[in-house]
Structure formats: structure tokens, C-alpha cells
C-alpha atoms as a PDB file:
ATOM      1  CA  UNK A   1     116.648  99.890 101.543  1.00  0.00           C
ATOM      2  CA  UNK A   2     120.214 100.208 102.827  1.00  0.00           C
ATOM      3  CA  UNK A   3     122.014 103.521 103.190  1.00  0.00           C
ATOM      4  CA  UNK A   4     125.367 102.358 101.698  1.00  0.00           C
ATOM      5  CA  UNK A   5     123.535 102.055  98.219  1.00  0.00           C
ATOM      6  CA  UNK A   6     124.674 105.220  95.834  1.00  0.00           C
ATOM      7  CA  UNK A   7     121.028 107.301  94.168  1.00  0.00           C
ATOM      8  CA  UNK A   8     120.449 106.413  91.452  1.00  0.00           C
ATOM      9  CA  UNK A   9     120.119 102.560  92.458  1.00  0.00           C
ATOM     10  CA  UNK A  10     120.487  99.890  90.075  1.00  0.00           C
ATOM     11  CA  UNK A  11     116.646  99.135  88.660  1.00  0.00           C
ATOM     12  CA  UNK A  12     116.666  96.299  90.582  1.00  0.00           C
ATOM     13  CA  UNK A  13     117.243  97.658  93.858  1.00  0.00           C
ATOM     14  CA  UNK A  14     115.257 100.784  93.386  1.00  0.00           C
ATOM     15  CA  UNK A  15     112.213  97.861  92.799  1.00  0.00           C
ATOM     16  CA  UNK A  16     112.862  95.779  95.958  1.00  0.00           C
ATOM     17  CA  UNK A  17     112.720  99.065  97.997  1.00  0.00           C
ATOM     18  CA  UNK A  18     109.469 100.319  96.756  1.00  0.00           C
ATOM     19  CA  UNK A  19     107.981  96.625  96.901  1.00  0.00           C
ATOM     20  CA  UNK A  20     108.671  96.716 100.936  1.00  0.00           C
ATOM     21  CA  UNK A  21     106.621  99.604 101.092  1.00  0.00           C
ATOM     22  CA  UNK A  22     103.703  99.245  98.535  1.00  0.00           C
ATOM     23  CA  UNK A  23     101.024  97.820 101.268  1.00  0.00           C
ATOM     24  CA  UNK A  24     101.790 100.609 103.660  1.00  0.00           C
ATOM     25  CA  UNK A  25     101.488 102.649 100.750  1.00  0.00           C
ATOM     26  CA  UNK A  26      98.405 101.442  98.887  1.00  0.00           C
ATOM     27  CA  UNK A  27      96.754 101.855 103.066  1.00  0.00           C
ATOM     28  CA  UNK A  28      98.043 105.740 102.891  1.00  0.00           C
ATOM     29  CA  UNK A  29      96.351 106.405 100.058  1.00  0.00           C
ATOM     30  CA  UNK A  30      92.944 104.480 100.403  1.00  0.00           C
ATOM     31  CA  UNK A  31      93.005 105.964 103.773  1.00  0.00           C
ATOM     32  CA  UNK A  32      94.165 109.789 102.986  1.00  0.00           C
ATOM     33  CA  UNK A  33      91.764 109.791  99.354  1.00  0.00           C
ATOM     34  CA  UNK A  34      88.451 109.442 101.180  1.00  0.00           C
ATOM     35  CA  UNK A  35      85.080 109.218  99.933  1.00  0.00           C
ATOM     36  CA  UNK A  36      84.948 111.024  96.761  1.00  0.00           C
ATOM     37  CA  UNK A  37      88.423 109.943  95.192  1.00  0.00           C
ATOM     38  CA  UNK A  38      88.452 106.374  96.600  1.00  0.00           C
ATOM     39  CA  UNK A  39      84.436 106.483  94.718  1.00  0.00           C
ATOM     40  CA  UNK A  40      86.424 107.541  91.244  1.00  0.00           C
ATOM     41  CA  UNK A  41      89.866 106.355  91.234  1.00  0.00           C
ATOM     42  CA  UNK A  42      91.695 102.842  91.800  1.00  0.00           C
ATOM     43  CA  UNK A  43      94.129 103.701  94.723  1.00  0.00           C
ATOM     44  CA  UNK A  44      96.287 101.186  92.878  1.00  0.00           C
ATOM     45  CA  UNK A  45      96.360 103.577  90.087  1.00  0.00           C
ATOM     46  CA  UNK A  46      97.865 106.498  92.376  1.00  0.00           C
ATOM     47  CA  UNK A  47     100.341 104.168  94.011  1.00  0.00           C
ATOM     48  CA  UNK A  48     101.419 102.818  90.433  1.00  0.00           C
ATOM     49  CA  UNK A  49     101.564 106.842  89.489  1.00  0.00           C
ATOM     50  CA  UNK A  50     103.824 107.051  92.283  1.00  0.00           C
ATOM     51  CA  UNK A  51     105.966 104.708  91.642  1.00  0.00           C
ATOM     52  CA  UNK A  52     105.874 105.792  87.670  1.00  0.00           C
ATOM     53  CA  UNK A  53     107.318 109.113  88.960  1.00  0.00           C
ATOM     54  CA  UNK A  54     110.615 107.649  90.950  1.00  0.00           C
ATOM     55  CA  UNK A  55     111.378 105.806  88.043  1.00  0.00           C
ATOM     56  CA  UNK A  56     110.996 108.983  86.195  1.00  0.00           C
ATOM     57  CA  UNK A  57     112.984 111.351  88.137  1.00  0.00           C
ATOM     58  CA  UNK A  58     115.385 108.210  89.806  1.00  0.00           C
ATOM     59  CA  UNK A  59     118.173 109.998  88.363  1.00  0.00           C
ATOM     60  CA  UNK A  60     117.515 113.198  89.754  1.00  0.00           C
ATOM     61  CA  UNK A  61     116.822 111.927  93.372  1.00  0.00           C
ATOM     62  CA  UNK A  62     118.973 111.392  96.326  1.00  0.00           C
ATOM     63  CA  UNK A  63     117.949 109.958  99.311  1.00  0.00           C
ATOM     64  CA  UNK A  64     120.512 109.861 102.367  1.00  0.00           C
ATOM     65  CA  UNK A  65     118.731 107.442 104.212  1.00  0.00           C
ATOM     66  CA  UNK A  66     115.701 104.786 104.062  1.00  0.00           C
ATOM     67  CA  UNK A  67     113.372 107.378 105.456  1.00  0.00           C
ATOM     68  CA  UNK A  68     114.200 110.367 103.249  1.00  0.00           C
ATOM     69  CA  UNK A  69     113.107 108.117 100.719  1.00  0.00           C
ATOM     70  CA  UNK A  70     110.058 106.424 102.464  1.00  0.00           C
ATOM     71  CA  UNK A  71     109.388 110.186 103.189  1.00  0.00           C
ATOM     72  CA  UNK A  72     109.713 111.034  99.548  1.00  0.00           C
ATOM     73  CA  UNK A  73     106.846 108.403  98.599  1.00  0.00           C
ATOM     74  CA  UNK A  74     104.339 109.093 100.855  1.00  0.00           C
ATOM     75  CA  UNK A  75     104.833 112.450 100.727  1.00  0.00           C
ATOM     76  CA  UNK A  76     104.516 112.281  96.579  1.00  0.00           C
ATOM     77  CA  UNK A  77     101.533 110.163  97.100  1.00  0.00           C
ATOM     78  CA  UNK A  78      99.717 112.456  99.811  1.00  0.00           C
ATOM     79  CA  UNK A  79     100.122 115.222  97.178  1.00  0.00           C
ATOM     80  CA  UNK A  80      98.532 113.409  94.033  1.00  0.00           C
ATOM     81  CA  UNK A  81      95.424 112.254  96.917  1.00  0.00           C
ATOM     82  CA  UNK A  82      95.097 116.052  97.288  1.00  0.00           C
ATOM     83  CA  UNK A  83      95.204 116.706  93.493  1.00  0.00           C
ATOM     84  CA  UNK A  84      92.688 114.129  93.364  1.00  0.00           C
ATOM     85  CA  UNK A  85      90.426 115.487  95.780  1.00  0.00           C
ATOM     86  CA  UNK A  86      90.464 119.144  93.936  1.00  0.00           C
ATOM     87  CA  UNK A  87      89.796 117.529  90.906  1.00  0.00           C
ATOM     88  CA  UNK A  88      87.069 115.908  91.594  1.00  0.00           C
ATOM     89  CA  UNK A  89      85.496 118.348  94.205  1.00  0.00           C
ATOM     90  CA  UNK A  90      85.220 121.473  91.933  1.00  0.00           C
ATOM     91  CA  UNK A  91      81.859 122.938  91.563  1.00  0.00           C
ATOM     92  CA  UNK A  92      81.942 121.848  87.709  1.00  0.00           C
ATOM     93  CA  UNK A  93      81.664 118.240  88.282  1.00  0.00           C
ATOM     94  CA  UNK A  94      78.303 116.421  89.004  1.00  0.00           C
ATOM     95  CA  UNK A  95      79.444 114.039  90.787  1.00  0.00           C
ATOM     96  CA  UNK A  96      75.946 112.540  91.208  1.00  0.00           C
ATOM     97  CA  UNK A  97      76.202 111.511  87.775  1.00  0.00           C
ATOM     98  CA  UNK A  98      79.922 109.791  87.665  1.00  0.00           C
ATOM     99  CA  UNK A  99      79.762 105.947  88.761  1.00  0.00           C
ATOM    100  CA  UNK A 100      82.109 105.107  91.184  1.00  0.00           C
ATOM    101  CA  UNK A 101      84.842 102.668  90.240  1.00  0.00           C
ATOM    102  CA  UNK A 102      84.434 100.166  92.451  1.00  0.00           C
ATOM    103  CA  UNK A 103      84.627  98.516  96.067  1.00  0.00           C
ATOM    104  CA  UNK A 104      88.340  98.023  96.013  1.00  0.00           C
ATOM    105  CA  UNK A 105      88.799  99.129  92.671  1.00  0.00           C
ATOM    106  CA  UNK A 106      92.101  96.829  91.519  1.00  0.00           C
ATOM    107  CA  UNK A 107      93.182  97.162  95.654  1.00  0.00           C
ATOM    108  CA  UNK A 108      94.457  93.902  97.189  1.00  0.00           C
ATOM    109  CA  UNK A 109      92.192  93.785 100.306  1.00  0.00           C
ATOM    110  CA  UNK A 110      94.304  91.045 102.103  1.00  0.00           C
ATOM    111  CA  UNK A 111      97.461  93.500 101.485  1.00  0.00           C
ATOM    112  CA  UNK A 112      95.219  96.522 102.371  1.00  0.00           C
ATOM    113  CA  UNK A 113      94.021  94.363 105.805  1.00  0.00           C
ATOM    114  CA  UNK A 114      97.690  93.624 106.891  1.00  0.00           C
ATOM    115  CA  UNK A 115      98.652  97.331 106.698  1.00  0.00           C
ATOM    116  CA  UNK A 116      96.084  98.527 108.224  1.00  0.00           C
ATOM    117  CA  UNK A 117      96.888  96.201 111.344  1.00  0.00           C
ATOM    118  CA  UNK A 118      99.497  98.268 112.479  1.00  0.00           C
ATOM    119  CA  UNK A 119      96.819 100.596 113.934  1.00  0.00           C
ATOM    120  CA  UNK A 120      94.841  98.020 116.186  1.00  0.00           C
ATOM    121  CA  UNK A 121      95.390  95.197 118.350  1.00  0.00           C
ATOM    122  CA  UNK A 122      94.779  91.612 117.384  1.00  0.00           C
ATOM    123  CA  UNK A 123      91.269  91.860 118.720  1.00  0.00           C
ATOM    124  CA  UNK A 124      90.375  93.772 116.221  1.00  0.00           C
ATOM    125  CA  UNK A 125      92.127  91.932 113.498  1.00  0.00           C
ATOM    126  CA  UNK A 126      88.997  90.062 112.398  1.00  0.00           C
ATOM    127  CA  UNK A 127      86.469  93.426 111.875  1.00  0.00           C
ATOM    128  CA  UNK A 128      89.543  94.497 109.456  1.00  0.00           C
ATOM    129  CA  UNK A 129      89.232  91.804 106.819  1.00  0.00           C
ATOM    130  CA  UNK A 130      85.126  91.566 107.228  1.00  0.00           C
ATOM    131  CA  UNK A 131      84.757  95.447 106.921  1.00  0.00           C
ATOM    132  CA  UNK A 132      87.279  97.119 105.352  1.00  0.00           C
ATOM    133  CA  UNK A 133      84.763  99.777 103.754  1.00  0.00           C
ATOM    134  CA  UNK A 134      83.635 100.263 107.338  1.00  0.00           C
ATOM    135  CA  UNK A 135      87.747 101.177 108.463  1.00  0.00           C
ATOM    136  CA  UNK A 136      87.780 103.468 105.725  1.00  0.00           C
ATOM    137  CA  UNK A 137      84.465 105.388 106.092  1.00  0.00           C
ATOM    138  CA  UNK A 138      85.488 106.123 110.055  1.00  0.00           C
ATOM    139  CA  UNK A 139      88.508 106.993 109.666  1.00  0.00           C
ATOM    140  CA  UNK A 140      87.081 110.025 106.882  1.00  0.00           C
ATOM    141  CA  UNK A 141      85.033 111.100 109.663  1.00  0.00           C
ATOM    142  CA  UNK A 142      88.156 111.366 111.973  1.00  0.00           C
ATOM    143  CA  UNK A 143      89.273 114.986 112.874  1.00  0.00           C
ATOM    144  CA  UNK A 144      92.308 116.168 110.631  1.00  0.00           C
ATOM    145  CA  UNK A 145      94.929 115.937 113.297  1.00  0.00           C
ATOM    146  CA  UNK A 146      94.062 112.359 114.166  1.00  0.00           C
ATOM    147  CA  UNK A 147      94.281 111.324 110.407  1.00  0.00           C
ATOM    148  CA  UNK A 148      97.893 112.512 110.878  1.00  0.00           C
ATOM    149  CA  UNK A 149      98.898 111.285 113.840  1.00  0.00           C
ATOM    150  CA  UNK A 150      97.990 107.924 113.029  1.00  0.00           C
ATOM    151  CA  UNK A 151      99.239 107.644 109.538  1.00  0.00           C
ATOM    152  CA  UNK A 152     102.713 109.502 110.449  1.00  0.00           C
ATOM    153  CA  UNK A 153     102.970 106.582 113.450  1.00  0.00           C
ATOM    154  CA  UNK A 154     101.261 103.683 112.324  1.00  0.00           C
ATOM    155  CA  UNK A 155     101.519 103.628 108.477  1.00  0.00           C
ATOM    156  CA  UNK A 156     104.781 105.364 108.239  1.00  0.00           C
ATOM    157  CA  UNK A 157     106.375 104.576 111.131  1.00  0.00           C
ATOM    158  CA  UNK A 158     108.104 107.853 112.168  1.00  0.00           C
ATOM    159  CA  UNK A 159     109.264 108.409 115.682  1.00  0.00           C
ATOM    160  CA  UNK A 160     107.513 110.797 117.682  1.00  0.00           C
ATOM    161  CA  UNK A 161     110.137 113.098 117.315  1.00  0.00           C
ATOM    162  CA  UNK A 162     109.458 113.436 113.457  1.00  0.00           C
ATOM    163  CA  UNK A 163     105.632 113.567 114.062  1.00  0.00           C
ATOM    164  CA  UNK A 164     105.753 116.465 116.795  1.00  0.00           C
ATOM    165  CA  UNK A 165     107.866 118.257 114.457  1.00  0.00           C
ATOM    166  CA  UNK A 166     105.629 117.952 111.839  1.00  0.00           C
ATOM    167  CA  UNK A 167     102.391 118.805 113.801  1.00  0.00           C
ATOM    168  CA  UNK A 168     103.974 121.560 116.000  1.00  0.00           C
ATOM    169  CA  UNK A 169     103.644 119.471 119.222  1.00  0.00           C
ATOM    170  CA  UNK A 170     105.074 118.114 121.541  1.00  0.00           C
ATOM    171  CA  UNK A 171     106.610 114.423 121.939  1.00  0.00           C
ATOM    172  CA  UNK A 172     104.067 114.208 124.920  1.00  0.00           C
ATOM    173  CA  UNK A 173     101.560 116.139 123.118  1.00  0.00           C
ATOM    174  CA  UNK A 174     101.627 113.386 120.144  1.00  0.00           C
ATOM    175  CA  UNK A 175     102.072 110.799 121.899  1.00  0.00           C
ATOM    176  CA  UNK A 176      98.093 111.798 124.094  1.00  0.00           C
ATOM    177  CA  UNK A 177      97.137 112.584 120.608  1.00  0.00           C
ATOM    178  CA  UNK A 178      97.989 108.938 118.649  1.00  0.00           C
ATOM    179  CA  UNK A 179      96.171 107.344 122.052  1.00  0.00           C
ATOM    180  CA  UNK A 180      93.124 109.624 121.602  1.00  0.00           C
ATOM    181  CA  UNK A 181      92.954 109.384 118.313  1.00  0.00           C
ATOM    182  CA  UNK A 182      93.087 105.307 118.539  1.00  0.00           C
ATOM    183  CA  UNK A 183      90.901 104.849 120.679  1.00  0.00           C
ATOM    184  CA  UNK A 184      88.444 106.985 118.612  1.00  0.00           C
ATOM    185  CA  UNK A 185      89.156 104.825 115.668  1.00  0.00           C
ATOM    186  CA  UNK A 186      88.596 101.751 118.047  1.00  0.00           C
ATOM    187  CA  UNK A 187      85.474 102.955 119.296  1.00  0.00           C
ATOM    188  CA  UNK A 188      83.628 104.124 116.558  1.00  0.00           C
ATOM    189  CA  UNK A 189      84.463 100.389 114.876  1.00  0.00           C
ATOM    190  CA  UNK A 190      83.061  98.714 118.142  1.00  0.00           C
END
């Protein structure tokens, strides 16, 4: 998206910007939903609730710059992920008794696979598209902060700046933090 364009943007603008981020975007959620949501819902079906919502409010919104509005979609999808998760994890629901939705549920896995490059090296290219599943199920068991640090650098691509303001850190701090929490993710994949 360019910065010169005026909010709202013409429908067909407003598309081709939300197209250049829909793989990063279906990755943040399958990655950020975990277990129990990606067992019930088709990550495809938050992402397209997403983007149902900026067309919705696209009048209302203005977005100085390409990253206010990446921020704006990630940030939109992170929240209906956590809606998500409290719907599903109330003590109400049996979830023993719901069927999940399936493996990739209406999810692209080569689209998945390419986005989720941006968090290893080459090497490691090739365990992506076998075991995607496998990706997914470590990175649930990473601590909190790593989830973060990774997705904020390698999914949305902030600057370290950005991500030590949004974790209370340091530049220095975040940047020993996205190498810890790599290799953790690198590790546990073998």
C-alpha cells in the first residue's frame, strides 16, 4: 500500500493491499489460535472475518501509513483469535465431544509454508512443507514472550524499535530475545 493514497481507498486498492498481506496473515492466526481454536475453526474463516470488517468500517478508517494499517489487521485478527479462544475454552463446552474441523481446515498449506519461512533458514525449508502440524504444535508450547517476539519480527515485520516498545524491552533486550526464542523453535523441530 502506498501512503499518498486518501482512506477510504477505492475498492480496488483497498483489495490489492490486503491481498499482499493475506499469507502473513492466515500464518498469524494459525500460529496465535493454537490447539483448541485451530481444532474448531478454519483460520481462513477468521482471516476472511477480518477482512469482512475493513470493508465494513473502510469508511471510518484512516491509516497514515502502510504499517498503521498492517498494524490495524493483525491487530483485529489477534483479537478475534482471543475471542476464539474464550469461546471455546469456557467451562460450558465439552470440548471432548466437538469434532475438530480439520487438518488445514480451508488453509492453503503452500501459502501457510511460504510465510512461515520468514522464521527459519533454508535448511529448514523442507521440515516446513512435510510438517506443518508439527510447526504449529511447537510453537503452542513456546513461552508467551517468544510467541511475540517472533510474530512482531518475522510475520509482521516491525523493527525492533516497535517490538521493544511493545514488550517493554529493550532494542538489545529483543533483539537476545527473537535469537533465543529461534533457536528454541529450531531446536525443538530438529
Amino acid at each position: 500500500m502506498t501512503t499518498h493514497g486518501e482512506w477510504p481507498l477505492p475498492l480496488g486498492e483497498l483489495e490489492r493491499a490486503v491481498a499482499r498481506y493475506l499469507p502473513a496473515l492466515r500464518a498469524f492466526v494459525r500460529l496465535r489460535a493454537g490447539p483448541v481454536v485451530r481444532a474448531k475453526e478454519s483460520c481462513s474463516d477468521i482471516v476472511q472475518s477480518v477482512c469482512r470488517e475493513l470493508c465494513e468500517q473502510a469508511s471510518r478508517l484512516e491509516f497514515p501509513a502502510e504499517a498503521a494499517f498492517r498494524e490495524w489487521l493483525f491487530t483485529t485478527a489477534l483479537h478475534k483469535v482471543l475471542a476464539k479462544h474464550r469461546y471455546y475454552t469456557r467451562d460450558k463446552r465439552d470440548q471432548r465431544r466437538e469434532q475438530p474441523v480439520g487438518e488445514f481446515a480451508g488453509d492453503d498449506p503452500e501459502a501457510l509454508v511460504g510465510a512461515y519461512r520468514t522464521m527459519y533458514t533454508p535448511s529448514h525449508d523442507a521440515v516446513l512443507r512435510e510438517e506443518l502440524d508439527r510447526v504449529e504444535l511447537v510453537f503452542d508450547e513456546l513461552p508467551e514472550d517468544y510467541k511475540d517476539v517472533i510474530t512482531y519480527a518475522r510475520l509482521l515485520g516491525l523493527p525492533h524499535r516497535e517490538i521493544a516498545a511493545r514488550m517493554n524491552r529493550t532494542e538489545v533486550a529483543t533483539r537476545h530475545l527473537l535469537a533465543r526464542a529461534l533457536a528454541r523453535l529450531a531446536s525443538a523441530l530438529g
